[in-house]
N, C-alpha and C. Protein backbone atom coordinates (compact mmCIF):
# COMPACT_ATOMS: atom_id res chain seq x y z
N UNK A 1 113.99 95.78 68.73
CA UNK A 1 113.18 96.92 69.09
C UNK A 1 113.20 97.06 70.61
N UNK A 2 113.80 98.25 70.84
CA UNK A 2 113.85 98.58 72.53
C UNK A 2 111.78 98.43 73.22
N UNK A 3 112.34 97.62 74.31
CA UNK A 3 111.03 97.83 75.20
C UNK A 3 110.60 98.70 76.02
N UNK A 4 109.35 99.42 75.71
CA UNK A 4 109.13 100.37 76.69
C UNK A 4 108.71 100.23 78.00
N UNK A 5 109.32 100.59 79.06
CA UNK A 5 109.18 100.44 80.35
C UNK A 5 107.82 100.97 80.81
N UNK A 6 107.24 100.07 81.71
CA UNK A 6 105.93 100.62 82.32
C UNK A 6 106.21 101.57 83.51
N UNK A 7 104.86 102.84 83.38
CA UNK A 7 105.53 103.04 84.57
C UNK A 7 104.44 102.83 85.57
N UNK A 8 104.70 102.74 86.71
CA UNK A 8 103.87 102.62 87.96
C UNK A 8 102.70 103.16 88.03
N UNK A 9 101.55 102.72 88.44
CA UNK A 9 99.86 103.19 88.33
C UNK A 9 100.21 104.63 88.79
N UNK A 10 100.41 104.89 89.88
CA UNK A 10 100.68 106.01 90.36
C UNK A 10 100.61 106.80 89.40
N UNK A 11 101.54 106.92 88.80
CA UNK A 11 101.86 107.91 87.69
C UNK A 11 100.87 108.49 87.01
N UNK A 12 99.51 107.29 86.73
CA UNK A 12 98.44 107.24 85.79
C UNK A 12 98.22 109.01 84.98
N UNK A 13 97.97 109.70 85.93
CA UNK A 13 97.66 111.18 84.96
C UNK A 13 98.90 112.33 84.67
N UNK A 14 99.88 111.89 85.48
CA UNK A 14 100.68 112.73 86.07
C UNK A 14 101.69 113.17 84.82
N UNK A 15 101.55 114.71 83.90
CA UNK A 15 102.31 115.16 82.85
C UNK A 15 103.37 115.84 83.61
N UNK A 16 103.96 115.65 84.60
CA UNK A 16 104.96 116.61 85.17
C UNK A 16 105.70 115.72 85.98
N UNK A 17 107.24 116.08 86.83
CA UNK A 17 107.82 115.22 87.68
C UNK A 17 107.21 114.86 89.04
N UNK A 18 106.41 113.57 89.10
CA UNK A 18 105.65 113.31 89.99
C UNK A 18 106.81 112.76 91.24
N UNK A 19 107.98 112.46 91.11
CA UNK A 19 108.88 112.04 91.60
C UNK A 19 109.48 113.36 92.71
N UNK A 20 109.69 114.04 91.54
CA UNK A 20 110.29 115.24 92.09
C UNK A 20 109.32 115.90 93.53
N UNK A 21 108.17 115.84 92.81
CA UNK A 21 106.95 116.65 93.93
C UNK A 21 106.84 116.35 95.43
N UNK A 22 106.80 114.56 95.06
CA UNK A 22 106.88 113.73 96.38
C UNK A 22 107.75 113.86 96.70
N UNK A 23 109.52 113.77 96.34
CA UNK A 23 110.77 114.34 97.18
C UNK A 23 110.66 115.73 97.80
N UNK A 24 109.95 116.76 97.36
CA UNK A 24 109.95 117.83 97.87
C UNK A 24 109.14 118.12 99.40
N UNK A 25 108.13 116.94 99.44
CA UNK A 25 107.07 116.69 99.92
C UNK A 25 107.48 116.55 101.47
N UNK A 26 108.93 115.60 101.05
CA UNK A 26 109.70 115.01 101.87
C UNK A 26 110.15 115.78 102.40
N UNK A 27 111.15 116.61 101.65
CA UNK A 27 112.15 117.53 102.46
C UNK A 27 111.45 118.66 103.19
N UNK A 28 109.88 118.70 102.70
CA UNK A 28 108.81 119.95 103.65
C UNK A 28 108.62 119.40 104.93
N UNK A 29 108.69 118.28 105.36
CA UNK A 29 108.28 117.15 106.30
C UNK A 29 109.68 116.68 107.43
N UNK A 30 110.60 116.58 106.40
CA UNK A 30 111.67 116.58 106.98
C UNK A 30 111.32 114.84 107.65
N UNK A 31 110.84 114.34 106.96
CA UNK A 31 111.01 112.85 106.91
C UNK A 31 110.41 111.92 105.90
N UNK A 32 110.62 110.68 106.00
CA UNK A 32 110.66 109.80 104.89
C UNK A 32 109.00 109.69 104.58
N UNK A 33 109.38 109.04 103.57
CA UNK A 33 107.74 109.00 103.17
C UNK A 33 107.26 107.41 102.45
N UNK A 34 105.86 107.18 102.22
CA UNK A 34 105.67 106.52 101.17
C UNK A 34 104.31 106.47 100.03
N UNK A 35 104.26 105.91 99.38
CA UNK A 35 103.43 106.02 98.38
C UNK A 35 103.25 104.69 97.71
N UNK A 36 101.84 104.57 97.65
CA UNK A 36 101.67 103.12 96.67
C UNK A 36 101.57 102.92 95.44
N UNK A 37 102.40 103.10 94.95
CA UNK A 37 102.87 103.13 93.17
C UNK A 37 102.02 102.19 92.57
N UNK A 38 101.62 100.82 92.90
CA UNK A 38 100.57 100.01 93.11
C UNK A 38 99.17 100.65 91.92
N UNK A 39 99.11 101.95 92.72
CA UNK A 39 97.55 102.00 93.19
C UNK A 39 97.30 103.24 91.63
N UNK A 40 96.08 102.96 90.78
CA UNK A 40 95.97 104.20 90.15
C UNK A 40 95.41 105.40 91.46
N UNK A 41 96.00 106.43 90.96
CA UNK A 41 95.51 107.25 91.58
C UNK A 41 93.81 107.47 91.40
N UNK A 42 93.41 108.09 92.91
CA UNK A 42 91.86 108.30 92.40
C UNK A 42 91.35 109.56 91.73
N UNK A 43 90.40 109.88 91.25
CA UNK A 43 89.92 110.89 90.08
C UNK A 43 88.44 111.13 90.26
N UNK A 44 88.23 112.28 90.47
CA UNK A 44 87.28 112.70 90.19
C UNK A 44 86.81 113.91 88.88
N UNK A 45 85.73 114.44 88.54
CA UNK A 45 85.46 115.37 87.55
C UNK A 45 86.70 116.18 87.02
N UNK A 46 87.14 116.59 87.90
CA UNK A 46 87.72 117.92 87.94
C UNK A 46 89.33 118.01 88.45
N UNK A 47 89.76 116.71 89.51
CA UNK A 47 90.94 116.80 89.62
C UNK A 47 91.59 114.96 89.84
N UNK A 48 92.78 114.58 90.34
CA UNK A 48 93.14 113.57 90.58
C UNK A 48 93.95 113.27 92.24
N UNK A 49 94.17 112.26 92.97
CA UNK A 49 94.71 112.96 94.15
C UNK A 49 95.60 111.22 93.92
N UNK A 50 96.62 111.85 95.12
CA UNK A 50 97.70 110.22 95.64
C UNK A 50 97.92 110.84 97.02
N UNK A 51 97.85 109.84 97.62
CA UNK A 51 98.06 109.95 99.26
C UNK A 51 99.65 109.79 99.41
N UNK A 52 100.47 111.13 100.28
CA UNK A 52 101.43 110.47 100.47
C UNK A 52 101.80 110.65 102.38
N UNK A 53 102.02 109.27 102.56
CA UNK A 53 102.37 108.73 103.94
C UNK A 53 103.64 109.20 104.45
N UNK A 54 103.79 109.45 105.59
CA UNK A 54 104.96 109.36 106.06
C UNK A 54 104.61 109.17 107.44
N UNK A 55 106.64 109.15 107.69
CA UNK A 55 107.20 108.09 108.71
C UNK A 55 106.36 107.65 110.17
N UNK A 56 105.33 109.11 110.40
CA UNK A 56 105.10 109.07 111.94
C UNK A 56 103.92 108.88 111.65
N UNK A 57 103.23 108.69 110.60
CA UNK A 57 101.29 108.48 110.13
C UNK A 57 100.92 109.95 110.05
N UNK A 58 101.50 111.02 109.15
CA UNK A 58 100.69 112.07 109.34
C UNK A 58 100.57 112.11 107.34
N UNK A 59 99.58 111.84 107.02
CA UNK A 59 98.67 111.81 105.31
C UNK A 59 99.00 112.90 104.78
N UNK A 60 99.67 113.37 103.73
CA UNK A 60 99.26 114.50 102.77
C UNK A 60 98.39 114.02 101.93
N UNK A 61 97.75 115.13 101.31
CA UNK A 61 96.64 114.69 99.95
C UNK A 61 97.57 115.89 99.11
N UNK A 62 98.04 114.81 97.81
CA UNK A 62 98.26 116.04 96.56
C UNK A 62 97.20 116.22 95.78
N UNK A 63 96.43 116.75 95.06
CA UNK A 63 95.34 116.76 94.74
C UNK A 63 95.33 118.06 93.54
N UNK A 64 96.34 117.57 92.21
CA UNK A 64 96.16 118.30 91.02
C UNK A 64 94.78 118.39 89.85
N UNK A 65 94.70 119.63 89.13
CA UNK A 65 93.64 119.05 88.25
C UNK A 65 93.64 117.98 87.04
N UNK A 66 93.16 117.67 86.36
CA UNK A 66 92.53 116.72 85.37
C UNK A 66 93.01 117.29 84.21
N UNK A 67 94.14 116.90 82.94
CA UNK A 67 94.44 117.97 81.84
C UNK A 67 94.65 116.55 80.61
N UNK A 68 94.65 117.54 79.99
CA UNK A 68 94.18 116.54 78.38
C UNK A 68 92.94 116.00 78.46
N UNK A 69 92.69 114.79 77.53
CA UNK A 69 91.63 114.49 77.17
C UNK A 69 90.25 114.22 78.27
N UNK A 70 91.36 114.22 79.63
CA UNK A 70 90.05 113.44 80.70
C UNK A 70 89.81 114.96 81.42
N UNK A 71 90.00 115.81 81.08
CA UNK A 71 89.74 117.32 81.88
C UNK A 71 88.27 117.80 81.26
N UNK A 72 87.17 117.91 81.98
CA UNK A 72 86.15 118.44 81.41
C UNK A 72 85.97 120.20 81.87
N UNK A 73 86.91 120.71 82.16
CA UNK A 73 87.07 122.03 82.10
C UNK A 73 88.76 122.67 81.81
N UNK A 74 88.87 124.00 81.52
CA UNK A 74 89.66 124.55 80.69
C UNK A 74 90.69 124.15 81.61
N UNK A 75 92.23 124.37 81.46
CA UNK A 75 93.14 124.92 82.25
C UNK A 75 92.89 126.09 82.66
N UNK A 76 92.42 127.11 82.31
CA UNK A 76 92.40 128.31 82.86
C UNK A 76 91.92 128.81 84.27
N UNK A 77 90.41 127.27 83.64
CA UNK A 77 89.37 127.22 84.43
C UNK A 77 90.16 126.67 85.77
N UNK A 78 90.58 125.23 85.65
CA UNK A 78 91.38 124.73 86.58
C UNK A 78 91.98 125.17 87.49
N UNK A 79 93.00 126.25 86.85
CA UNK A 79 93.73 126.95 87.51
C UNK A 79 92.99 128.04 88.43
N UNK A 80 92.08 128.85 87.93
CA UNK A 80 91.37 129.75 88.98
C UNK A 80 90.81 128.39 89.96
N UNK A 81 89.92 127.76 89.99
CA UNK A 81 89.57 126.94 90.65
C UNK A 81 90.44 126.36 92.38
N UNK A 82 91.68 126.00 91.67
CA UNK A 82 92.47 125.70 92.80
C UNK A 82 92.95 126.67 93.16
N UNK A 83 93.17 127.89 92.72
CA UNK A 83 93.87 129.26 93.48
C UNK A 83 92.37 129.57 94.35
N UNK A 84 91.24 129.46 94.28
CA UNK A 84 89.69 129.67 95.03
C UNK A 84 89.62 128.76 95.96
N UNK A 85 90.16 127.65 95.76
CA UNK A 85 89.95 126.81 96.96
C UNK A 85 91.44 126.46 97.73
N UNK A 86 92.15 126.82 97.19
CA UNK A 86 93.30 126.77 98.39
C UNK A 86 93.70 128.30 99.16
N UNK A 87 93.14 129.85 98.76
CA UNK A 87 92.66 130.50 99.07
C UNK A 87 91.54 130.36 100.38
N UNK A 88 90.33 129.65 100.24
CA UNK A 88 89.36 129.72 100.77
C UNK A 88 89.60 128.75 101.73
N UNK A 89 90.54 127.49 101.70
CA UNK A 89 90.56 126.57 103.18
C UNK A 89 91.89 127.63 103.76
N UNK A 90 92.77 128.12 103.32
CA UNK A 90 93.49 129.26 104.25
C UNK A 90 92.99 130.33 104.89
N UNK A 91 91.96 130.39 104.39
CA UNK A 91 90.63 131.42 105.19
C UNK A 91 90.45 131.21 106.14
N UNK A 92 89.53 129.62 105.82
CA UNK A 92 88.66 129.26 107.03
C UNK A 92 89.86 128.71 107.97
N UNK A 93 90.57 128.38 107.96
CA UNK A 93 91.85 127.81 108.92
C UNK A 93 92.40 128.38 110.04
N UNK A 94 92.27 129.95 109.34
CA UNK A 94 92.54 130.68 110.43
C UNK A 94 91.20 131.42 111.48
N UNK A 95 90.36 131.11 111.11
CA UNK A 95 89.20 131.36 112.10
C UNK A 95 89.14 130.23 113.22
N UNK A 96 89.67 129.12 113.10
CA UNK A 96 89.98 128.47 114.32
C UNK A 96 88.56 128.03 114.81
N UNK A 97 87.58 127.80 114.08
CA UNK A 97 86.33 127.33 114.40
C UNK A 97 86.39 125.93 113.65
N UNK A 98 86.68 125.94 112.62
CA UNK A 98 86.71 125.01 111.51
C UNK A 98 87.51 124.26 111.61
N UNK A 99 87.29 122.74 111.80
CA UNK A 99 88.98 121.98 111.39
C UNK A 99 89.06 121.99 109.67
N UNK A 100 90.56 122.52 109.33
CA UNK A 100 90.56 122.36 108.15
C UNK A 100 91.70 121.99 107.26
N UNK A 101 92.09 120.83 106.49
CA UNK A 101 93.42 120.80 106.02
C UNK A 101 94.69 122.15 105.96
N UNK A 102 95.21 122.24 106.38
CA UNK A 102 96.64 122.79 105.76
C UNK A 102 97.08 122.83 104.44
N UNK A 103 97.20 123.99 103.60
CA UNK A 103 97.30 124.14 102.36
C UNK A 103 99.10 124.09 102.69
N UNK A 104 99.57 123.81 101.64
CA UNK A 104 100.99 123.76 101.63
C UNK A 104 101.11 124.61 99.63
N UNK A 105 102.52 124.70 99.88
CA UNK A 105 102.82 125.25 98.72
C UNK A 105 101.68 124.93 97.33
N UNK A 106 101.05 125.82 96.77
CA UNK A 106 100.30 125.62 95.65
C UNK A 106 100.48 126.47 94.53
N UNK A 107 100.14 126.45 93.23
CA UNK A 107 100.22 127.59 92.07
C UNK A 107 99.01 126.98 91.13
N UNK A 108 98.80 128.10 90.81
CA UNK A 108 97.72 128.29 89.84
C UNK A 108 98.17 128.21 88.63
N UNK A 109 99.59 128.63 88.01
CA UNK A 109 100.11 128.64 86.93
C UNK A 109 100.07 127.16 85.80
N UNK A 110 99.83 127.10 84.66
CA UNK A 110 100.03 126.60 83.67
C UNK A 110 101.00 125.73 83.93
């Protein structure tokens, strides 16, 4: 009977190419990166996040929602949710009063 391979904490919620995301992450950055595969990712209500590092110390936060059994609101819901708040810190960002993360590529879609 073939053995099934574990995969890395990291991974813990992640239904999509979590691999892929962080390479892309990379090539937005235009340098290397890392990530502690180690580590479950952390979780709150509503979404899950993994820190990813790179070369010169500057942090991204990916920070998707919560789906299947541990999601206590819809996808639908989800989805408006993060289109409202990555909307709303591109708001305040540009008023230049506020320090406020940098939204990078996001979708609301399914």
């Amino acid at each position: 009977m073939p053995t099934k391979t574990k995969r890395p904490k990291v991974f813990a919620y992640a239904t999509f190419g979590l691999d892929a995301l962080i390479s892309l992450a990379s090539k937005l950055r235009g340098q290397s990166y890392t990530v502690d595969a180690t580590t479950k990712p952390k979780a709150g209500s509503t979404h899950w996040v993994i820190f990813v590092t790179f070369e010169d110390g500057v942090e991204w936060v990916f920070r998707p929602p919560r789906s299947g059994l541990s999601a206590i609101i819809t996808e639908e819901s989800a989805s408006k949710l993060l289109i409202s708040e990555a909307v709303t810190l591109k708001y305040l960002r540009n008023l230049d009063s506020i320090p406020v993360p940098e939204v990078f590529p996001f979708s609301g879609d399914d």
